[in-house]
Protein backbone atom coordinates (compact mmCIF):
# COMPACT_ATOMS: atom_id res chain seq x y z
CA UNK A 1 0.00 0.00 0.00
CA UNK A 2 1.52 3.28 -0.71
CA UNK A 3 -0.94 5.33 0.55
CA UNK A 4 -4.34 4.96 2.53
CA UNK A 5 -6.33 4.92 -0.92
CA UNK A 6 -3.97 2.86 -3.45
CA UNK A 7 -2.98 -0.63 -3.10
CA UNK A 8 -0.23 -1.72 -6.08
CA UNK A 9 0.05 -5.41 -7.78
CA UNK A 10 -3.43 -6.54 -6.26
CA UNK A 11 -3.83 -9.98 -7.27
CA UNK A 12 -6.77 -10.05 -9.44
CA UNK A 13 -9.87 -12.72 -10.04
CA UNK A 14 -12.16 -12.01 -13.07
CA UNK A 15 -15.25 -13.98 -12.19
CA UNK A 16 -18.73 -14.13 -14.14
CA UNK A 17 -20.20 -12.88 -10.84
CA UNK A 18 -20.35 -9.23 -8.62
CA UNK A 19 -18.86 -9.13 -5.36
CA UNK A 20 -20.71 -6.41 -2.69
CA UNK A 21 -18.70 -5.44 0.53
CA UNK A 22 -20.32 -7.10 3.17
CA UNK A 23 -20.57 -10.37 1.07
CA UNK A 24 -19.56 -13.93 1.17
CA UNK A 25 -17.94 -15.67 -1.87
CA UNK A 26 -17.03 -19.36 -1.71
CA UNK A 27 -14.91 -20.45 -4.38
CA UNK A 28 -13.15 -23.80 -5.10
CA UNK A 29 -9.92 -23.40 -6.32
CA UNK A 30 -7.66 -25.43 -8.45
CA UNK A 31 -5.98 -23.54 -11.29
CA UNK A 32 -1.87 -23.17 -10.55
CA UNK A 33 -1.99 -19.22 -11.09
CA UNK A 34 -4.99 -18.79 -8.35
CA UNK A 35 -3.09 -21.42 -5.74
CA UNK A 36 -0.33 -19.46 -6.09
CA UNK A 37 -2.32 -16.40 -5.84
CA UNK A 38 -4.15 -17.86 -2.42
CA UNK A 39 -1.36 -18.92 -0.89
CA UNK A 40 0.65 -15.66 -1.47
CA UNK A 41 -2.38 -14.28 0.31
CA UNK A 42 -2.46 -16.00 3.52
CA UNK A 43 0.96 -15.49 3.92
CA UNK A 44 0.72 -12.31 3.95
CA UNK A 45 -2.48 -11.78 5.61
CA UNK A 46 -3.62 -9.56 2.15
CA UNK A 47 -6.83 -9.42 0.30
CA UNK A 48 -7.10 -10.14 -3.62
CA UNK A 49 -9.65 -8.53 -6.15
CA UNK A 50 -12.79 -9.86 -7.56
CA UNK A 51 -13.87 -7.97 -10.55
CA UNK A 52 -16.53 -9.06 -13.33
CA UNK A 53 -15.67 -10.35 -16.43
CA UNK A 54 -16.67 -9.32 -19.77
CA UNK A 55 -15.01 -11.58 -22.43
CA UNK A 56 -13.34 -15.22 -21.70
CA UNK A 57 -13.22 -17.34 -19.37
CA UNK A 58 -12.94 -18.14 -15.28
CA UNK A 59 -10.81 -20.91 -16.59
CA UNK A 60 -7.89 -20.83 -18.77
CA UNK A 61 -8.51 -22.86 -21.95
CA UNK A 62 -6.84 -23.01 -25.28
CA UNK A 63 -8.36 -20.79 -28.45
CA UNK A 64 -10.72 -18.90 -25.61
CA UNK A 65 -11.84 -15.16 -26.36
CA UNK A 66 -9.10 -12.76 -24.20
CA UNK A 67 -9.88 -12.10 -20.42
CA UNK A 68 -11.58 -8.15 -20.38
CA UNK A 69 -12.92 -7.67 -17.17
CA UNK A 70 -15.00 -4.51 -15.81
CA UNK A 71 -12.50 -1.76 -14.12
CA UNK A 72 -14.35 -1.91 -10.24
CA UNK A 73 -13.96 -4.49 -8.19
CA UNK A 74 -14.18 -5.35 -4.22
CA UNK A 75 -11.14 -6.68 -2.31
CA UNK A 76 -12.01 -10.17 -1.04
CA UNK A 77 -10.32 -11.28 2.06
CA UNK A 78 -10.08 -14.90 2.62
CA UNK A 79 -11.53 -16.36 6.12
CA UNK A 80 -11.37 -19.94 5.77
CA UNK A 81 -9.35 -22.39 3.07
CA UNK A 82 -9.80 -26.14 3.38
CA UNK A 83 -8.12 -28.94 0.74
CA UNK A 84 -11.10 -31.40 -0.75
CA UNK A 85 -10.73 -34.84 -1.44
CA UNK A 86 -9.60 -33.66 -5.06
CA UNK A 87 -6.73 -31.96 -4.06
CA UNK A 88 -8.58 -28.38 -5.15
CA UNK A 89 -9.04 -26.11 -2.24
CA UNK A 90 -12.24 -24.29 -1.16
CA UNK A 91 -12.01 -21.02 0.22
CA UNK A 92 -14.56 -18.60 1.56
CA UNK A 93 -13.82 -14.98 1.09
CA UNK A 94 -15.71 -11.70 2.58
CA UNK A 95 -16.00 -8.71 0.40
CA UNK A 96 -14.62 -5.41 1.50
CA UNK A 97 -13.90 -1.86 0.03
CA UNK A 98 -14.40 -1.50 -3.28
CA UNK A 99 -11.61 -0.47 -6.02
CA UNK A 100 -10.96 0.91 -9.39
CA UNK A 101 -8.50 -0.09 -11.59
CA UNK A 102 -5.85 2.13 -13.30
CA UNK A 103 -3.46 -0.55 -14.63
CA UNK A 104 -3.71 -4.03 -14.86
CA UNK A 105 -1.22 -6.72 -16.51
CA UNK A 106 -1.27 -10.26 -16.95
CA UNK A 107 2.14 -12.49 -15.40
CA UNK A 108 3.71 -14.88 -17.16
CA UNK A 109 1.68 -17.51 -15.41
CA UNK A 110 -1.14 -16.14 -16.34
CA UNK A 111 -2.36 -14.70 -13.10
CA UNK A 112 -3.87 -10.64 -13.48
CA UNK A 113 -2.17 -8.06 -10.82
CA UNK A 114 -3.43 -4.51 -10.85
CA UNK A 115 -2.68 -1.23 -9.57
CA UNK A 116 -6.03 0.07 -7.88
CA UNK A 117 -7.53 3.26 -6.65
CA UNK A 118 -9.71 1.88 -3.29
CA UNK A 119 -13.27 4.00 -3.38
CA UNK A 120 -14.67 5.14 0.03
CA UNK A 121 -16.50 3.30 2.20
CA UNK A 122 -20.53 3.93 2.28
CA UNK A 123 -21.31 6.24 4.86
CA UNK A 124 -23.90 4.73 7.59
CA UNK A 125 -27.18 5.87 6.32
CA UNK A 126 -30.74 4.82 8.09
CA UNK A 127 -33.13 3.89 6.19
CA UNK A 128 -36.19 6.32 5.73
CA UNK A 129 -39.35 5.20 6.41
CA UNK A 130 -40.70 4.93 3.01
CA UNK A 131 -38.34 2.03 2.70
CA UNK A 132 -38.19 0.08 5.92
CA UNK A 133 -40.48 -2.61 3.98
CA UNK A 134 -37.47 -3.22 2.26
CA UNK A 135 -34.99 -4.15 5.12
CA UNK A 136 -38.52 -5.95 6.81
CA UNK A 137 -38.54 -8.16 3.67
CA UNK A 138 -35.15 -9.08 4.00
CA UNK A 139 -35.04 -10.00 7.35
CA UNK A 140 -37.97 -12.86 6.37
CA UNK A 141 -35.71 -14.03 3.70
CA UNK A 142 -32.53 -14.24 5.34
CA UNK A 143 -34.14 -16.33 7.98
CA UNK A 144 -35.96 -18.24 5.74
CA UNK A 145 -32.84 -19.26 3.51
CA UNK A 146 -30.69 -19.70 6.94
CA UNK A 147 -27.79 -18.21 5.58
CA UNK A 148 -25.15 -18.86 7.90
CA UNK A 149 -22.76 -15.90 7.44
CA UNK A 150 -25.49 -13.74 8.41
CA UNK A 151 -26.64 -15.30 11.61
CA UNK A 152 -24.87 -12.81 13.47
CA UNK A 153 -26.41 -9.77 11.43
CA UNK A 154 -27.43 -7.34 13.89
CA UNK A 155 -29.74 -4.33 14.14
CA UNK A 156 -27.43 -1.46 13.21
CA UNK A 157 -26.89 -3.79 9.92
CA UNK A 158 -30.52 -3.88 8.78
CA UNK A 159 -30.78 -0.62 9.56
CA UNK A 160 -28.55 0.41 6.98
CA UNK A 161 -28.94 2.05 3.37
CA UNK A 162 -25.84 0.35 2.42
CA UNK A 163 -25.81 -2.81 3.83
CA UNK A 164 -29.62 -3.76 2.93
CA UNK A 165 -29.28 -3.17 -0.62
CA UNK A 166 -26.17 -4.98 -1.01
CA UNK A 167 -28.04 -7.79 0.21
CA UNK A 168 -30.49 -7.82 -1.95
CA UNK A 169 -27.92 -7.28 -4.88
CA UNK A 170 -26.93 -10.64 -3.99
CA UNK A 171 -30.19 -12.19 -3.94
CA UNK A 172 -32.09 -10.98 -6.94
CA UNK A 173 -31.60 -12.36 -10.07
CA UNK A 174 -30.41 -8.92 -11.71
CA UNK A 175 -28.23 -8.88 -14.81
CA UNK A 176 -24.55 -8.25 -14.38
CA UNK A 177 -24.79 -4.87 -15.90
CA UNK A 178 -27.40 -3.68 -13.28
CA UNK A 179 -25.55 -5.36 -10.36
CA UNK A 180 -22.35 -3.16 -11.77
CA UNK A 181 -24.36 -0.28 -11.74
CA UNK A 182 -25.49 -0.62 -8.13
CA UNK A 183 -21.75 -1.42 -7.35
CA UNK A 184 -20.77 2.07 -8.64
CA UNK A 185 -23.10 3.89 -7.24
CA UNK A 186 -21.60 6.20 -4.27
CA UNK A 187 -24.88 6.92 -2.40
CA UNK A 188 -26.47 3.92 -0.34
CA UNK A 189 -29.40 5.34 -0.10
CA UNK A 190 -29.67 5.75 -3.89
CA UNK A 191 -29.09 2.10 -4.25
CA UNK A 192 -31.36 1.10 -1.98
CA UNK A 193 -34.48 3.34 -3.82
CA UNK A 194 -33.10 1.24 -7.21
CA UNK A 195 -33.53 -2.32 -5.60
CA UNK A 196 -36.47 -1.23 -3.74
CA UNK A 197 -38.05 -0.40 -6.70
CA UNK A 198 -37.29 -3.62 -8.75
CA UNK A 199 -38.48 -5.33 -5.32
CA UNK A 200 -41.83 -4.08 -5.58
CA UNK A 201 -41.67 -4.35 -9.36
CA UNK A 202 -41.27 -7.99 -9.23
CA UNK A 203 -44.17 -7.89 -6.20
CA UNK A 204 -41.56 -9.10 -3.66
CA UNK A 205 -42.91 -6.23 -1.51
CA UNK A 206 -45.27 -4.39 -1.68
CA UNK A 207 -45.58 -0.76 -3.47
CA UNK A 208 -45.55 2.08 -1.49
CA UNK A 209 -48.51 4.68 -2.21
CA UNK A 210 -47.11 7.86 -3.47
CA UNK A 211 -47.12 11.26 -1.42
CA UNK A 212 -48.82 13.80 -2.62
């Protein structure tokens, strides 16, 4: 890190998925370039990148399209790794701050490092009124689907902007380009109105009557 907002030769995953801080991503692991990557990590207690791809593939394979991958990401820092029966490991990784890239290069083993600008932090915002049914509608779900890593959600969490819409990113089935959308968006409280809005679109919850 050379300074509190810029982290240089982040090891980078491309991934046909969006990772939102707060989030859990398991992911089994057997490709040389990502072992290496994972182990480099513990080592040294660091977090990698997971950023979207565009074009290729999450696995290297001869004659496939090149890797492009979107510019933001989230750091993912790895809580648990364990070794399968196969010999691939499986980790589970939290999501964290959220980065954009300003150069990125592939090694010689094929593994993508990047130079990254980290993005601030979402700014505790409670949730107004006029959305509560959102964060209520959650709450059913989560303890319907018995999520584990969210057993120990607590109060201050679902009464978040922030933290109640990245949920939901992760539970909807929205297209990647939405999801990035919601990623880049600065203002929790503006991505909450979004997903609130395809939540009652979709009849999830129901829609709010309009002031007048």
């Amino acid at each position: 890190m050379t300074s509190a907002l810029t982290l240089v030769s982040l090891p980078i995953f491309p991934l046909h998925t969006v990772l939102f801080p707060g989030g859990a991503l398991p992911l089994r692991v057997f490709e040389p370039r990502y072992r290496m990557m994972v182990r480099g990590c513990r080592e040294q207690g660091a977090p990698f990148g997971v950023v979207t791809l565009l074009s290729g593939s999450e696995v290297q394979r001869s004659h496939a399209p090149e890797e492009r991958f979107y510019p933001l990401g989230t750091l993912a820092h790895i809580d648990m790794v364990a070794t399968l029966s196969s010999g691939w490991e499986l980790i589970h990784c939290a999501g964290q701050d959220r980065f954009r890239i300003t150069t990125a290069r592939q090694l010689a083993n094929g593994l993508w490092v990047a130079d990254v600008q980290l993005l601030p932090s979402d700014i505790t915002t409670p949730i107004p009124a006029d959305l509560q049914h959102a964060a209520a509608a959650l709450r059913h779900v989560l303890h319907k689907l018995l999520q584990p890593h969210l057993d120990q959600a607590t109060e201050q969490q679902f009464a978040d902007c922030g933290w109640v819409a990245n949920r939901w990113c992760e539970l909807l089935p929205l297209t990647e380009q939405f999801q990035l959308q919601l990623l880049e968006l600065d203002s929790p409280l503006l991505r909450l109105e979004l997903i609130t809005d395809a939540l009652e679109s979709a009849g999830i919850v129901p829609q709010q009557p309009t002031k007048t």
